[in-house]
Protein backbone atom coordinates (compact mmCIF):
# COMPACT_ATOMS: atom_id res chain seq x y z
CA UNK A 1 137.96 -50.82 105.52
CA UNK A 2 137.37 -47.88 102.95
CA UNK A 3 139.73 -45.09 102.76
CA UNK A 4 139.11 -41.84 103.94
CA UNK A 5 137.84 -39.48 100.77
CA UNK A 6 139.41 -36.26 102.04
CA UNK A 7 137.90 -32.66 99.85
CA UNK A 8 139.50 -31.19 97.03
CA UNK A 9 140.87 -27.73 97.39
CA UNK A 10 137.86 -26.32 95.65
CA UNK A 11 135.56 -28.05 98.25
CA UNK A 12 137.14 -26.62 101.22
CA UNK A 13 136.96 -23.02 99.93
CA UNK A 14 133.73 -23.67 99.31
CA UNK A 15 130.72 -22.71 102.10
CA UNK A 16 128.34 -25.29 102.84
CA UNK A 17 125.62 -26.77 105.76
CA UNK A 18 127.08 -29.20 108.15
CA UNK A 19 125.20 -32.31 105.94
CA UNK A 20 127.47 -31.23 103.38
CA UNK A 21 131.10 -31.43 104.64
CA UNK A 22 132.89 -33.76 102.47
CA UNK A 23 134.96 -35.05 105.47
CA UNK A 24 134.55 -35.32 109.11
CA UNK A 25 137.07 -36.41 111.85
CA UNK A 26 134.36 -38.85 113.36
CA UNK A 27 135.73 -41.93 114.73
CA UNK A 28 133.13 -43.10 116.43
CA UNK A 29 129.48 -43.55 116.13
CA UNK A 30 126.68 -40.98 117.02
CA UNK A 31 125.76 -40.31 121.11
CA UNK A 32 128.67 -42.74 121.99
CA UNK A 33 129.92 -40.10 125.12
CA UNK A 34 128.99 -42.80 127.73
CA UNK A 35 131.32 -45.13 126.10
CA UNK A 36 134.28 -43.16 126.77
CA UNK A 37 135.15 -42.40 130.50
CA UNK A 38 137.12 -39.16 130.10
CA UNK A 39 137.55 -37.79 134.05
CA UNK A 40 141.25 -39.38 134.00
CA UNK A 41 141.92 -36.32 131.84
CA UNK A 42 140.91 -34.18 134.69
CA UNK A 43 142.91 -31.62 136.60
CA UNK A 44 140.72 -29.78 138.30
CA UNK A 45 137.40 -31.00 139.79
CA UNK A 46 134.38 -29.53 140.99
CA UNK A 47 133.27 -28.64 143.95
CA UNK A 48 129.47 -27.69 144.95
CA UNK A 49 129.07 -25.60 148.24
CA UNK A 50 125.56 -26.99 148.92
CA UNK A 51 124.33 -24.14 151.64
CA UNK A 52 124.83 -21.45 148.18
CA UNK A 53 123.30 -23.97 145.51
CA UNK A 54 120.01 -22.52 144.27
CA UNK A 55 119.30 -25.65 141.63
CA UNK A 56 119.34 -23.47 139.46
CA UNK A 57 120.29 -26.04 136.39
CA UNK A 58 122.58 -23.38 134.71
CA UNK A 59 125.45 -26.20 135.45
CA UNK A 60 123.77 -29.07 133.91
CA UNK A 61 122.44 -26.83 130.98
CA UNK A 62 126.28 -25.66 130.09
CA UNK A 63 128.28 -28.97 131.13
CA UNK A 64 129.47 -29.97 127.54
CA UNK A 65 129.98 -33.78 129.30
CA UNK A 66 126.71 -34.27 131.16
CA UNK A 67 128.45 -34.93 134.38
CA UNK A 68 126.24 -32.67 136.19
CA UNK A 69 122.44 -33.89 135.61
CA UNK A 70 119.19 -33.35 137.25
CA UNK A 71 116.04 -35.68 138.22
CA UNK A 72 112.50 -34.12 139.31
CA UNK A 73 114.30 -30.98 140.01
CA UNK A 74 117.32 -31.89 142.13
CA UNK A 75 121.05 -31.70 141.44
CA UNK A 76 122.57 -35.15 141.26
CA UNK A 77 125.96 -35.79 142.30
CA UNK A 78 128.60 -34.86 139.45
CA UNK A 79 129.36 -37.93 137.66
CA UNK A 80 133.45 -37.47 137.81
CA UNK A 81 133.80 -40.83 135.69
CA UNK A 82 132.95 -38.07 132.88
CA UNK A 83 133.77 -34.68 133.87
CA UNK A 84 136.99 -33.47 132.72
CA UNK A 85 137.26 -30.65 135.08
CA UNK A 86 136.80 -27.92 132.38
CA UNK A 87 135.15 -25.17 134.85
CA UNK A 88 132.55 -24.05 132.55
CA UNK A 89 130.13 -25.28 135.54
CA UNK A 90 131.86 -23.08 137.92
CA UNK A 91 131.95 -20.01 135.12
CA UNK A 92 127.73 -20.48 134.70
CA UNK A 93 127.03 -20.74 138.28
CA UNK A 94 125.14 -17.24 138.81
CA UNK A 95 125.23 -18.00 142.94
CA UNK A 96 129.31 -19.39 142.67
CA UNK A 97 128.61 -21.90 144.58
CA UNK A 98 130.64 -24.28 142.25
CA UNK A 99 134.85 -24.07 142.82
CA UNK A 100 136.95 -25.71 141.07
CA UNK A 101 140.15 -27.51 143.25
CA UNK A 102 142.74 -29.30 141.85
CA UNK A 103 142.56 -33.18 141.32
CA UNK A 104 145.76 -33.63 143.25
CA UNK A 105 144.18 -32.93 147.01
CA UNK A 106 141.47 -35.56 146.12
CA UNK A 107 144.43 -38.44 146.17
């Protein structure tokens, strides 16, 4: 296992392009979010009040997790295995049809 090369003082004043950081805190490999199941982490969970739902895609567009996807056109269910109950779905939502409740009345 090679150590971890971490940037000189000179290098971290320094500006540069993303290819160019010295150092990263990347611990695992590229497009490896599937891997990790993160909705334990989760709080609050959303909730979609279907009657207001345009399909609009503004959720799936901003969810940084991809727990709320779309085929041919149509919301799927939110995949809570990865959503971690952040809100920014609720926040886009231009209708509100999205609220967020707390994890605990779920059981």
């Amino acid at each position: 296992m090679m150590a971890a090369k971490f940037p000189s003082k000179e290098q971290l004043k320094r500006k540069c392009g993303w290819r160019e950081i010295p150092a990263a805190g990347i611990i695992t490999r590229a497009a490896s979010a599937l891997d990790h199941k993160t909705g334990s982490w989760r709080a609050f969970r959303p909730v979609i009040d279907e009657k207001k739902c345009i399909q609009c895609a503004f959720c799936a567009a901003y969810c940084p997790d991809n727990a709320v996807r779309f085929v041919k056109g149509k919301r799927t269910p939110i995949n809570l295995d990865y959503c971690k109950g952040c809100g920014i779905c609720a926040q886009t939502c231009p209708v509100k049809a999205i609220t967020m409740v707390e994890e605990a009345k779920f059981g």
